[in-house]
Protein backbone atom coordinates (compact mmCIF):
# COMPACT_ATOMS: atom_id res chain seq x y z
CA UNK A 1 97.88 119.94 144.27
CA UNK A 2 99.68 119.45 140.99
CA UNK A 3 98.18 116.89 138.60
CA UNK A 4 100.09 113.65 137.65
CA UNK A 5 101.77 113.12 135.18
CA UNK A 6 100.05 111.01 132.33
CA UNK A 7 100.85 107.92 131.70
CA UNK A 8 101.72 106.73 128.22
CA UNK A 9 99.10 104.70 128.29
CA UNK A 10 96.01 107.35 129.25
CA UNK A 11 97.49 109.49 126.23
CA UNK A 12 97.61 106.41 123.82
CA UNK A 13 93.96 105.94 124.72
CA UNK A 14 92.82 110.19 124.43
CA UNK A 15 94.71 109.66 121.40
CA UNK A 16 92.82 106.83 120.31
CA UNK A 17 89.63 108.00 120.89
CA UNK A 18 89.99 111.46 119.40
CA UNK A 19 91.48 109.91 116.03
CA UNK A 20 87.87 107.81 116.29
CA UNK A 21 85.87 110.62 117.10
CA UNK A 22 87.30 112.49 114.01
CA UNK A 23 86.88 109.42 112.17
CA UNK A 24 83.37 109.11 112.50
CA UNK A 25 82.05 112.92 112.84
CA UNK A 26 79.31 113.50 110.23
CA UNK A 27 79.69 109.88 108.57
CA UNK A 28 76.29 109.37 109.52
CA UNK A 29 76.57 106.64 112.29
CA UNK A 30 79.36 105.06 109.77
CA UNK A 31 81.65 104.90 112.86
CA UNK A 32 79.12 102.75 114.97
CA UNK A 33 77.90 100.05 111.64
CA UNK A 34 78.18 96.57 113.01
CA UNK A 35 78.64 97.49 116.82
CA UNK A 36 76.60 94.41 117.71
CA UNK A 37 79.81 92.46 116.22
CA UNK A 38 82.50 94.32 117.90
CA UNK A 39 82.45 93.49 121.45
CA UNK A 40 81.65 96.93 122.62
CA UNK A 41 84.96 98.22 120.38
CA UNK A 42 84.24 101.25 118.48
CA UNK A 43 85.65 101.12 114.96
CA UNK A 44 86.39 103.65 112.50
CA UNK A 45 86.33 103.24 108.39
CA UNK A 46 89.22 103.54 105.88
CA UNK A 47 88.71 103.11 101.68
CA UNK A 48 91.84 101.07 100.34
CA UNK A 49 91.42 99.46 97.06
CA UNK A 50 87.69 100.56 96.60
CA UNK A 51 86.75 98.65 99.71
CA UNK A 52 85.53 100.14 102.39
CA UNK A 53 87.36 98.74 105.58
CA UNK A 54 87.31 98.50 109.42
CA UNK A 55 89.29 99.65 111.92
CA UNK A 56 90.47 101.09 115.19
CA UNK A 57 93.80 102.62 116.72
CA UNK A 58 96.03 100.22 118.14
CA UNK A 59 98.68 102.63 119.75
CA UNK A 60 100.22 105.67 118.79
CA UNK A 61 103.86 105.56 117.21
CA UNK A 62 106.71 107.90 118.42
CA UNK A 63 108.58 107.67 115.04
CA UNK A 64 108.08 107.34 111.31
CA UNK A 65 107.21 103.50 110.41
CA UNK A 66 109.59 101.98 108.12
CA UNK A 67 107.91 100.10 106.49
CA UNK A 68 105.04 102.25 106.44
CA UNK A 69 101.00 102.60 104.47
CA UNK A 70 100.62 105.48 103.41
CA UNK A 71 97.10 107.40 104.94
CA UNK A 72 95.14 110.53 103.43
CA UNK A 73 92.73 112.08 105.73
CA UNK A 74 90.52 114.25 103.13
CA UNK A 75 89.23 117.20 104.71
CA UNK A 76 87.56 120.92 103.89
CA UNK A 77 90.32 122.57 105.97
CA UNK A 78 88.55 122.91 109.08
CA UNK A 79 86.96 119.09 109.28
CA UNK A 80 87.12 115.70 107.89
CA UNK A 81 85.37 116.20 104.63
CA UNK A 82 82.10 113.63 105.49
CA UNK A 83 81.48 116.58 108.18
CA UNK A 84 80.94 118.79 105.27
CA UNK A 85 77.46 118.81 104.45
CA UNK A 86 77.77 119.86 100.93
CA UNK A 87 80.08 116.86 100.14
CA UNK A 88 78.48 114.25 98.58
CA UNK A 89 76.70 111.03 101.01
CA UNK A 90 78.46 108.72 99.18
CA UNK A 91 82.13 109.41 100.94
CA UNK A 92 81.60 107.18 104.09
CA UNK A 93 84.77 108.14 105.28
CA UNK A 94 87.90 110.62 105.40
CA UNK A 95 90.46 108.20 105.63
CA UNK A 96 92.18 106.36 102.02
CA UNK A 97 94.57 103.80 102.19
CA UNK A 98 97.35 103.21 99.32
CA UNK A 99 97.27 99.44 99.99
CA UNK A 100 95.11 97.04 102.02
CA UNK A 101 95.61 93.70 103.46
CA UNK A 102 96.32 91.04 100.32
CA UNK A 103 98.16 93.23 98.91
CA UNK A 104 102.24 93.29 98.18
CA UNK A 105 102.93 96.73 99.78
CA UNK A 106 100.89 95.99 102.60
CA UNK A 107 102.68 96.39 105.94
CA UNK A 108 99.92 95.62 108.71
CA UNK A 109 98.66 98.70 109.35
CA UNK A 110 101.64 100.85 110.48
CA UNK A 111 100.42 103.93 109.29
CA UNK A 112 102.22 107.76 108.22
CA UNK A 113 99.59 110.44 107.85
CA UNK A 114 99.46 112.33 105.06
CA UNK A 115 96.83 115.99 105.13
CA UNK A 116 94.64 115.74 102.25
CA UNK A 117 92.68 118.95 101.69
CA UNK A 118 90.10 119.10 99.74
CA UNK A 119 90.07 122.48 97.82
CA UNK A 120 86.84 122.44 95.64
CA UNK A 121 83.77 120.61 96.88
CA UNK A 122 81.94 120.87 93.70
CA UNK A 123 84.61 119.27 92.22
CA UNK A 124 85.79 116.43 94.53
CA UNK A 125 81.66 115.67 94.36
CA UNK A 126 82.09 114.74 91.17
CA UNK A 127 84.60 112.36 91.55
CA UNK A 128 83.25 110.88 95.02
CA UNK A 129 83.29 108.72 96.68
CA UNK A 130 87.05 109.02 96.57
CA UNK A 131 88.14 105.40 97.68
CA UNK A 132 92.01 105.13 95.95
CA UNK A 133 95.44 106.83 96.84
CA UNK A 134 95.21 107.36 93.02
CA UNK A 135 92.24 109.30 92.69
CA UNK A 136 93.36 111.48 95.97
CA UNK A 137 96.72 112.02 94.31
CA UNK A 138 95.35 112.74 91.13
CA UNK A 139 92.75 115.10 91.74
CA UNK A 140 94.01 118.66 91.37
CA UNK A 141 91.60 119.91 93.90
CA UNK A 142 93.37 118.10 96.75
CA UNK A 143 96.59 119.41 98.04
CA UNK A 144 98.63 116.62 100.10
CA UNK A 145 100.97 116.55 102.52
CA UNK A 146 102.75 114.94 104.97
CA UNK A 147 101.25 114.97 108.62
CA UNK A 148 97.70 115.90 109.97
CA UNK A 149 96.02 119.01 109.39
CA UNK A 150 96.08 119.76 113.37
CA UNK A 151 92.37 118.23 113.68
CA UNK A 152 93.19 114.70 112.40
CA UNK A 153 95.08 111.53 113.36
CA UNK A 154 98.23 111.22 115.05
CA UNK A 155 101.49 111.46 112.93
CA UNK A 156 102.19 108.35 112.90
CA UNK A 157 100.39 105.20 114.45
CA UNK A 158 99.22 101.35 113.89
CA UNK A 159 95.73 100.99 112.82
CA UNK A 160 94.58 97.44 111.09
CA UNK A 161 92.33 97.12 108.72
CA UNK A 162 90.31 94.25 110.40
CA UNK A 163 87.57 93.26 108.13
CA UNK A 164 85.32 94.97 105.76
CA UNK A 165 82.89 97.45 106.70
């Protein structure tokens, strides 16, 4: 018997919780931090501004957002780069924002995914915890560019940032 057909739905949800799987691996139970305030939800982390932020996939977009935020999922090349256990403790999370809620570019959370590979450890560790767009575009040890690495996020998706972590 052949299997159905899945649903939009059941692929928004794998989608969902493989983006929140890869946001917490090796963040060191970052993923799970105020669980007792989060109805059972399981939220993920993003930096923006120098904050550290909550979050968690809405839904998964078909299409470029315009308007968009910009995301950078920082990563060794083969995982997100808190899953590298060289990389320095203080990196709670892969993900960095360009803008955050307050702020004039900030378009609710309708997010285009940008790879952010992180070619010398010793290096980024001496810069992290990378928490800006600016330091991730700055750095000359981190090559970025537009989409996920294969391991990461969707493309393109809507993700809040719903209170700080």
């Amino acid at each position: 018997m052949d299997e159905p057909t899945p649903t939009r739905r059941r692929l928004l949800r794998a989608t969902g919780a493989l983006t929140m799987a890869a946001v917490g691996v090796g963040a060191t139970g970052t993923a799970a931090a105020g669980a007792g305030n989060d109805n059972g939800k399981q939220f993920g982390r993003v930096y923006a501004d120098d904050v550290l932020w909550r979050t968690n996939v809405v839904h998964v977009l078909d299409e470029r957002p315009d308007p968009e935020d910009r995301i950078y999922f920082l990563h060794d090349g083969s995982d997100p780069i808190t899953a590298n256990e060289n990389v320095n403790a203080g990196q709670l999370s892969p993900f960095v924002s360009e803008s955050a809620p307050g702020d004039r570019d900030w378009n609710g959370g309708q997010w285009t995914h940008f790879s952010a590979e992180v070619t010398d450890i010793e290096a980024f560790n001496e810069d992290a915890p990378v928490t800006d767009d600016t330091a991730v575009l700055d750095a000359d040890y981190i090559e970025t560019s537009l989409g996920r690495p294969g391991f990461g996020p969707p493309n393109f998706f809507v993700c809040p940032l719903n209170g700080r972590a």
